[in-house]
C-alpha atoms as a PDB file:
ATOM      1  CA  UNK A   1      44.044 -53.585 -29.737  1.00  0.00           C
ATOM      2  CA  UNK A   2      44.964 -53.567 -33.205  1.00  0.00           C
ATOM      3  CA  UNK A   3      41.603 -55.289 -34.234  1.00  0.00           C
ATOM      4  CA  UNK A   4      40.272 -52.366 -32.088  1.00  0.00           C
ATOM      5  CA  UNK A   5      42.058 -49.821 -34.181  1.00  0.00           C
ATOM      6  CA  UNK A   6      41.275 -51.164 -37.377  1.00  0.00           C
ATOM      7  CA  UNK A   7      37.444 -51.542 -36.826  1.00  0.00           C
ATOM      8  CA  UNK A   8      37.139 -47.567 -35.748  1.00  0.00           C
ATOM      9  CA  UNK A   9      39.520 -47.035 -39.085  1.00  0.00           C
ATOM     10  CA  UNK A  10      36.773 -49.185 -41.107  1.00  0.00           C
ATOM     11  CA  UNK A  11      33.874 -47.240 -39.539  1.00  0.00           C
ATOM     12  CA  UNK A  12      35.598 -43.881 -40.377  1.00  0.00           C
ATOM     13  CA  UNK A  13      35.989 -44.994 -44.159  1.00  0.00           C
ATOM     14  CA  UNK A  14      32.584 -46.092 -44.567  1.00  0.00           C
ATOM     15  CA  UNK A  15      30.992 -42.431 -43.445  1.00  0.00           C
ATOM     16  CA  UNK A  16      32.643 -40.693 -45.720  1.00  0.00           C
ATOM     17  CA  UNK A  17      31.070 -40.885 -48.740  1.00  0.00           C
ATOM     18  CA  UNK A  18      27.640 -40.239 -46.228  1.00  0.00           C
ATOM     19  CA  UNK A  19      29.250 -37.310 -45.200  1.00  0.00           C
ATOM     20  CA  UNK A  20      30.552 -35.996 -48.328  1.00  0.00           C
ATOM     21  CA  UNK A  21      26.660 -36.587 -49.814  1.00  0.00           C
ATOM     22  CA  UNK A  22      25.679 -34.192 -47.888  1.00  0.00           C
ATOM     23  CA  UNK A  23      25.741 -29.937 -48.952  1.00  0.00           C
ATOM     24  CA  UNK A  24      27.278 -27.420 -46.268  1.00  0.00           C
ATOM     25  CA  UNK A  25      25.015 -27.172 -43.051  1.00  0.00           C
ATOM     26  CA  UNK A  26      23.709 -30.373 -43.702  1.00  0.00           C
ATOM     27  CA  UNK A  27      20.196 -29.862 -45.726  1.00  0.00           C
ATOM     28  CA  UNK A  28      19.546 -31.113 -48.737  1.00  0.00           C
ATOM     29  CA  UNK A  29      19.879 -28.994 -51.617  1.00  0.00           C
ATOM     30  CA  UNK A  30      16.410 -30.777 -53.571  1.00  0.00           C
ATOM     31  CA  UNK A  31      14.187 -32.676 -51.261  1.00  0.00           C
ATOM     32  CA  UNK A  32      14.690 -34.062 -47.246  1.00  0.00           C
ATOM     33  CA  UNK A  33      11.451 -32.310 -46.260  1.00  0.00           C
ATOM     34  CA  UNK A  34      12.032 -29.109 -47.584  1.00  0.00           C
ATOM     35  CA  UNK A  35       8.524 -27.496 -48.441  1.00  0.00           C
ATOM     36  CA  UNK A  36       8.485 -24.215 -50.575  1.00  0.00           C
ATOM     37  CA  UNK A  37       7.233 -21.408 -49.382  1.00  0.00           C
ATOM     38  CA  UNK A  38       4.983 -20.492 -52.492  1.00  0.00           C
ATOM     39  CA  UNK A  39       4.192 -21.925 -55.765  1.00  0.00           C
ATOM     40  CA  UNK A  40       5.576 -21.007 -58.950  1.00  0.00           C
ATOM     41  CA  UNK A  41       5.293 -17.177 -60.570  1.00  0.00           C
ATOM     42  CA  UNK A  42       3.563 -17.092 -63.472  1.00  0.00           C
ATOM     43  CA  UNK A  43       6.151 -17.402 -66.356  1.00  0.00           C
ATOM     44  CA  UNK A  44       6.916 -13.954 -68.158  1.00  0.00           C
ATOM     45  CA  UNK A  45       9.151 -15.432 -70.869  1.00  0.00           C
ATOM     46  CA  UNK A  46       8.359 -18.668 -71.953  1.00  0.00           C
ATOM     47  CA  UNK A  47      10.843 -21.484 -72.774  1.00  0.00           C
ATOM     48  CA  UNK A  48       9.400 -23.601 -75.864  1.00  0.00           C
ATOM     49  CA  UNK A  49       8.031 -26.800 -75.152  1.00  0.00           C
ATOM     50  CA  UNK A  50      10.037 -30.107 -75.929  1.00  0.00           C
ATOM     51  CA  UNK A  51       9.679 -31.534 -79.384  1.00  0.00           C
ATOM     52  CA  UNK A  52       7.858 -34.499 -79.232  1.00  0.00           C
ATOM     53  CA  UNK A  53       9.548 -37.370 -78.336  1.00  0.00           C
ATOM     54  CA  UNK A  54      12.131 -35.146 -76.682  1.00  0.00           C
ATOM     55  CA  UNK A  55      13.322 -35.809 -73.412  1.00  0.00           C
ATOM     56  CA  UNK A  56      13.672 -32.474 -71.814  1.00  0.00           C
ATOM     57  CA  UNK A  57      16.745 -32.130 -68.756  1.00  0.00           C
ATOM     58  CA  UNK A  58      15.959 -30.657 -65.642  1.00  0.00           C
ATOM     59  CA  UNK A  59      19.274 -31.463 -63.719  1.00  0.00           C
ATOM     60  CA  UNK A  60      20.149 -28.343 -63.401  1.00  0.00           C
ATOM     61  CA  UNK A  61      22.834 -28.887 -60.671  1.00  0.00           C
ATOM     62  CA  UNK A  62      25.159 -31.933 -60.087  1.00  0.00           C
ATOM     63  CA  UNK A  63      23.363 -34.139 -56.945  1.00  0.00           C
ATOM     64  CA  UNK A  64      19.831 -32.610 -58.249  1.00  0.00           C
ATOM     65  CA  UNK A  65      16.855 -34.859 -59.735  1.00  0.00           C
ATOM     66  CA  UNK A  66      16.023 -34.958 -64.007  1.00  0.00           C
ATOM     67  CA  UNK A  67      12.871 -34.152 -63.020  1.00  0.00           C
ATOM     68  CA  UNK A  68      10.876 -31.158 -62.223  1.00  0.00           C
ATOM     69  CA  UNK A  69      11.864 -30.200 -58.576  1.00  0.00           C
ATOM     70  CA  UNK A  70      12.271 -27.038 -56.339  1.00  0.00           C
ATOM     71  CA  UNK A  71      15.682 -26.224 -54.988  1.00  0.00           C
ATOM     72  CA  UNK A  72      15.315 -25.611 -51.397  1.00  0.00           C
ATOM     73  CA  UNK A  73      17.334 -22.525 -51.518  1.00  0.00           C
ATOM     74  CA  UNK A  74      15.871 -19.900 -52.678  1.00  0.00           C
ATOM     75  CA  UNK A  75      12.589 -22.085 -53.506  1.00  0.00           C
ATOM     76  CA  UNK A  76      13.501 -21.850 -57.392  1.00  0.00           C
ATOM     77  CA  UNK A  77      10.994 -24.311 -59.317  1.00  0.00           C
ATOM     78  CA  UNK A  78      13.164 -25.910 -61.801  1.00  0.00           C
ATOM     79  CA  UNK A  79      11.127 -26.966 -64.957  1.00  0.00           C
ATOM     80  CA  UNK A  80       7.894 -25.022 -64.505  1.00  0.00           C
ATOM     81  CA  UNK A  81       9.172 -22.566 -67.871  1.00  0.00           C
ATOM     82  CA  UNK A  82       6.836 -23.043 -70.477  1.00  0.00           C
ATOM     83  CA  UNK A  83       3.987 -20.885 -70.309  1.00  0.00           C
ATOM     84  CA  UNK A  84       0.495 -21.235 -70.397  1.00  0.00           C
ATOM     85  CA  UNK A  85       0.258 -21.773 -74.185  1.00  0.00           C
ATOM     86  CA  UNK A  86       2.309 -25.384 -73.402  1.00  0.00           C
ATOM     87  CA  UNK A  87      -0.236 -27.355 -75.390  1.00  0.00           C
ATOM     88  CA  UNK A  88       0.597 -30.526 -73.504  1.00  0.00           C
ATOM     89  CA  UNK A  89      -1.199 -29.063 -70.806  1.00  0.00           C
ATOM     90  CA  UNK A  90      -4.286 -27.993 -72.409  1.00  0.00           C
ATOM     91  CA  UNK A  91      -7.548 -28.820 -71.132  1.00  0.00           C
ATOM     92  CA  UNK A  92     -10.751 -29.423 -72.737  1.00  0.00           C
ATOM     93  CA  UNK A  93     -12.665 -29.068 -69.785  1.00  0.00           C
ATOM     94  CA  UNK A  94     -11.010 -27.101 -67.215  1.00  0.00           C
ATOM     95  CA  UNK A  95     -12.236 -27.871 -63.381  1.00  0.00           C
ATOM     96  CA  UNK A  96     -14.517 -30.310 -64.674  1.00  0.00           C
ATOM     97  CA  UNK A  97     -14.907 -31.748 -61.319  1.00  0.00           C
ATOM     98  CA  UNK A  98     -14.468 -28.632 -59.275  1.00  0.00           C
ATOM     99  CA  UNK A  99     -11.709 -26.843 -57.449  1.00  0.00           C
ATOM    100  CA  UNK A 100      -9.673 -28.209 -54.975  1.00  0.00           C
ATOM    101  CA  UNK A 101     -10.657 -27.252 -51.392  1.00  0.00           C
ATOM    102  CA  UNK A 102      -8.600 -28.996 -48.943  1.00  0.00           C
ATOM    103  CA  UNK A 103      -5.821 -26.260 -48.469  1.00  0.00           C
ATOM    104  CA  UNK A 104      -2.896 -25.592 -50.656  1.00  0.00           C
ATOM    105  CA  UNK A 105       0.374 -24.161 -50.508  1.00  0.00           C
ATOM    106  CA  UNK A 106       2.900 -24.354 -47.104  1.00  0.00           C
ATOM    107  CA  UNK A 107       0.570 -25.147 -44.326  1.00  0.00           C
ATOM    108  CA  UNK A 108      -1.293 -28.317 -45.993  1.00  0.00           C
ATOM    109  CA  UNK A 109       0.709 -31.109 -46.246  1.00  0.00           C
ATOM    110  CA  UNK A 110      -1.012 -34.420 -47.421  1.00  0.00           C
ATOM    111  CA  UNK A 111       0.139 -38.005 -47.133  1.00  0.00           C
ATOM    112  CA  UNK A 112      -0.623 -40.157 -49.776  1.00  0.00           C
ATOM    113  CA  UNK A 113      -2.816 -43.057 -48.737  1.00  0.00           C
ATOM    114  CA  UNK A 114      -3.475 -45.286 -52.428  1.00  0.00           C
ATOM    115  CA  UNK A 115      -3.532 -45.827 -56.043  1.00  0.00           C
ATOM    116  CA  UNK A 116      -0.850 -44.743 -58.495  1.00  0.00           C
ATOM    117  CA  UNK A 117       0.127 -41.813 -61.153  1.00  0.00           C
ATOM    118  CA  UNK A 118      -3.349 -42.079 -62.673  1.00  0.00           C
ATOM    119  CA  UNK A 119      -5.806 -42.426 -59.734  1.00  0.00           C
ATOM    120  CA  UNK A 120      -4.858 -41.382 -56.305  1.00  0.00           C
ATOM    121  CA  UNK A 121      -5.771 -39.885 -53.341  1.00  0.00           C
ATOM    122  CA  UNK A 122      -5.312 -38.527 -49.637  1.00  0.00           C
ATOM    123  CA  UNK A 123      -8.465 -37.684 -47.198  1.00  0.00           C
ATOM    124  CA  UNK A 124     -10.879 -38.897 -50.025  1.00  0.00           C
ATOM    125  CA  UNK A 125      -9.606 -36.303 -52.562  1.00  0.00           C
ATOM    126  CA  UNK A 126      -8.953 -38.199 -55.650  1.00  0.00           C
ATOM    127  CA  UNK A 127      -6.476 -36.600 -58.487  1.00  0.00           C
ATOM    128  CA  UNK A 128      -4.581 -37.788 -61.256  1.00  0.00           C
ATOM    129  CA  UNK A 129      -1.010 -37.386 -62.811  1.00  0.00           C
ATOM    130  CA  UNK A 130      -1.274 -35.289 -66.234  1.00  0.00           C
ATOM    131  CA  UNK A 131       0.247 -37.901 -69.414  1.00  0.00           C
ATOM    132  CA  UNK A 132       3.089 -35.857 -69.953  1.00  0.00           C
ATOM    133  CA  UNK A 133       4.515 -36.566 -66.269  1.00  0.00           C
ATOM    134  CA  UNK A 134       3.512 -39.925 -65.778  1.00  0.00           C
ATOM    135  CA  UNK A 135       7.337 -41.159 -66.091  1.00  0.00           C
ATOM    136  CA  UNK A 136       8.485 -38.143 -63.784  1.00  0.00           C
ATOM    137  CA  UNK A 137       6.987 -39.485 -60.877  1.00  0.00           C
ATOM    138  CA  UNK A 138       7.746 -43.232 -61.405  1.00  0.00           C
ATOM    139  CA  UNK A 139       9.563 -43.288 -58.138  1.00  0.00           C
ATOM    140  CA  UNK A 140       7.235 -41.607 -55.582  1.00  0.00           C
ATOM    141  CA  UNK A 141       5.525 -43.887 -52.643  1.00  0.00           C
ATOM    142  CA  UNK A 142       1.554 -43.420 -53.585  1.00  0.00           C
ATOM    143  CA  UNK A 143       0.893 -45.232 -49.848  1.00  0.00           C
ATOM    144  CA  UNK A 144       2.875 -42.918 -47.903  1.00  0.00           C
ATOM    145  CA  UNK A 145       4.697 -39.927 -49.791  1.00  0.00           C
ATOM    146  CA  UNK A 146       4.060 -36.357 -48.137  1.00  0.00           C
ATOM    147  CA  UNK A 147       2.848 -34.127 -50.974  1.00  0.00           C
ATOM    148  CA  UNK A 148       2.033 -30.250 -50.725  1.00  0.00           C
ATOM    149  CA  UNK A 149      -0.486 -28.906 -53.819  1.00  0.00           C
ATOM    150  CA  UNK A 150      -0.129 -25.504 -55.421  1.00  0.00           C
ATOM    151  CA  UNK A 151      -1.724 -23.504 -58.050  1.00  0.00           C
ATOM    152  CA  UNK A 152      -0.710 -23.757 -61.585  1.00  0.00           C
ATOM    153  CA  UNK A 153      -0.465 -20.257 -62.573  1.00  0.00           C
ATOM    154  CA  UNK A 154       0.252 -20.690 -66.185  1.00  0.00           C
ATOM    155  CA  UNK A 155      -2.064 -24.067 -66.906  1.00  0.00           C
ATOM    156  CA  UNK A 156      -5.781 -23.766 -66.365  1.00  0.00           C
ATOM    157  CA  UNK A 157      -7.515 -26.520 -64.919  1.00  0.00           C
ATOM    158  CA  UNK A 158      -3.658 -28.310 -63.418  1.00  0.00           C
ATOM    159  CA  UNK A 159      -2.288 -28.254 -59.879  1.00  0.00           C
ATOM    160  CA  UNK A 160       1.454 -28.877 -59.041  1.00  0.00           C
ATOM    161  CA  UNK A 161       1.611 -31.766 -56.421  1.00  0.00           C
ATOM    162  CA  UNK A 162       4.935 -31.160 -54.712  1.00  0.00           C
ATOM    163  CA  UNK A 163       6.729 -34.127 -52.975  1.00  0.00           C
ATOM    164  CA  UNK A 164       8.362 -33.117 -50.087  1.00  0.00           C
ATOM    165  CA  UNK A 165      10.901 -36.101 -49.722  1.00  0.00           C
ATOM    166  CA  UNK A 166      12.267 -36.137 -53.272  1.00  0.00           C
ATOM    167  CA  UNK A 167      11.473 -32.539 -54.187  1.00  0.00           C
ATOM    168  CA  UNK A 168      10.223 -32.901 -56.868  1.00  0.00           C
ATOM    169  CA  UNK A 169       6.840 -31.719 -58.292  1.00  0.00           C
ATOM    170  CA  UNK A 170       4.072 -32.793 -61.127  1.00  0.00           C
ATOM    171  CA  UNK A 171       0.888 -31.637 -62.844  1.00  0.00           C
ATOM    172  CA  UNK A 172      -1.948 -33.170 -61.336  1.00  0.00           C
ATOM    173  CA  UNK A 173      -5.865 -32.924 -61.935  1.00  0.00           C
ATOM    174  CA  UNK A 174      -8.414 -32.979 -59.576  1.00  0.00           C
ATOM    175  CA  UNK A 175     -10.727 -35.591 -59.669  1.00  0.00           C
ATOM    176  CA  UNK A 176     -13.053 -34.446 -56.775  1.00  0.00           C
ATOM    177  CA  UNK A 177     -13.678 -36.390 -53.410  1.00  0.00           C
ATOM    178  CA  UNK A 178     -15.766 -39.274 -52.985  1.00  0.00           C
END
């Protein structure tokens, strides 16, 4: 009985750190499936962009990602605060291969069947990571992620690919489908 007692006491010990992980009414603040309802607002008041070099911080919260992300509540992107005259995100050729046609926003959600940050692809649209978030996406699954696209409004030419499992989101170019 008293091995009895003390196994249930173990189990009980071990879920509590689980169940203190987890925010009030049990969803994820960042991430766990969550998919925003819209993409970003154009920015009206631009933040400056990092110095070179610069790591920039986008934990905003304790528990959420230093990376880009959307916070479920409220669907606040976190990081998208630059403006469209962010030079790191300037094109030469805008579109180059064409716009994006699959669907975008809430309703399309894509599983990512291949490659890696600078070639990938999902229903034989290819795309590629922009430079500047190449490390920001270091730990998504490229054979099996769920990712939801969305206009850039502020950076001509990008798309934000949204991952719906980590939350988080980067600027990615359309490479057309093949």
């Amino acid at each position: 009985m008293k091995t009895l007692i003390g196994l249930f006491a173990g189990s009980v010990l071990l879920l509590v750190p689980v169940v203190a992980q987890k925010p009030k009414g049990g969803k994820p603040e960042v991430g766990g499936g969550h998919i925003p309802a819209h993409g970003p607002a154009p920015v009206k008041h631009a933040a400056p962009a990092p110095k070179e070099g610069a790591q920039p911080h986008y934990n905003d919260r304790d528990g959420h990602p230093n990376a880009p992300h959307v916070d479920a509540k409220g669907d606040k992107w976190v990081g998208h605060d630059t403006g469209p005259n962010d030079a790191r995100y300037h094109l030469d050729h805008p579109w180059e291969h064409g716009h994006f046609s699959g669907g975008i926003g809430k309703g399309h959600v894509w599983r990512l069947a291949g490659g890696g940050p600078s070639r990938f692809w999902f229903n034989n649209f290819f795309w590629s990571v922009s430079a500047v978030d190449l490390a920001l996406c270091a730990d998504w699954n490229w054979g099996g992620d769920e990712i939801v696209i969305y206009d850039d409004p502020d950076h001509v030419g990008w798309y934000l690919a949204y991952n719906t499992r980590l939350g988080t989101y980067v600027h990615v170019e359309y490479l057309g489908n093949q």
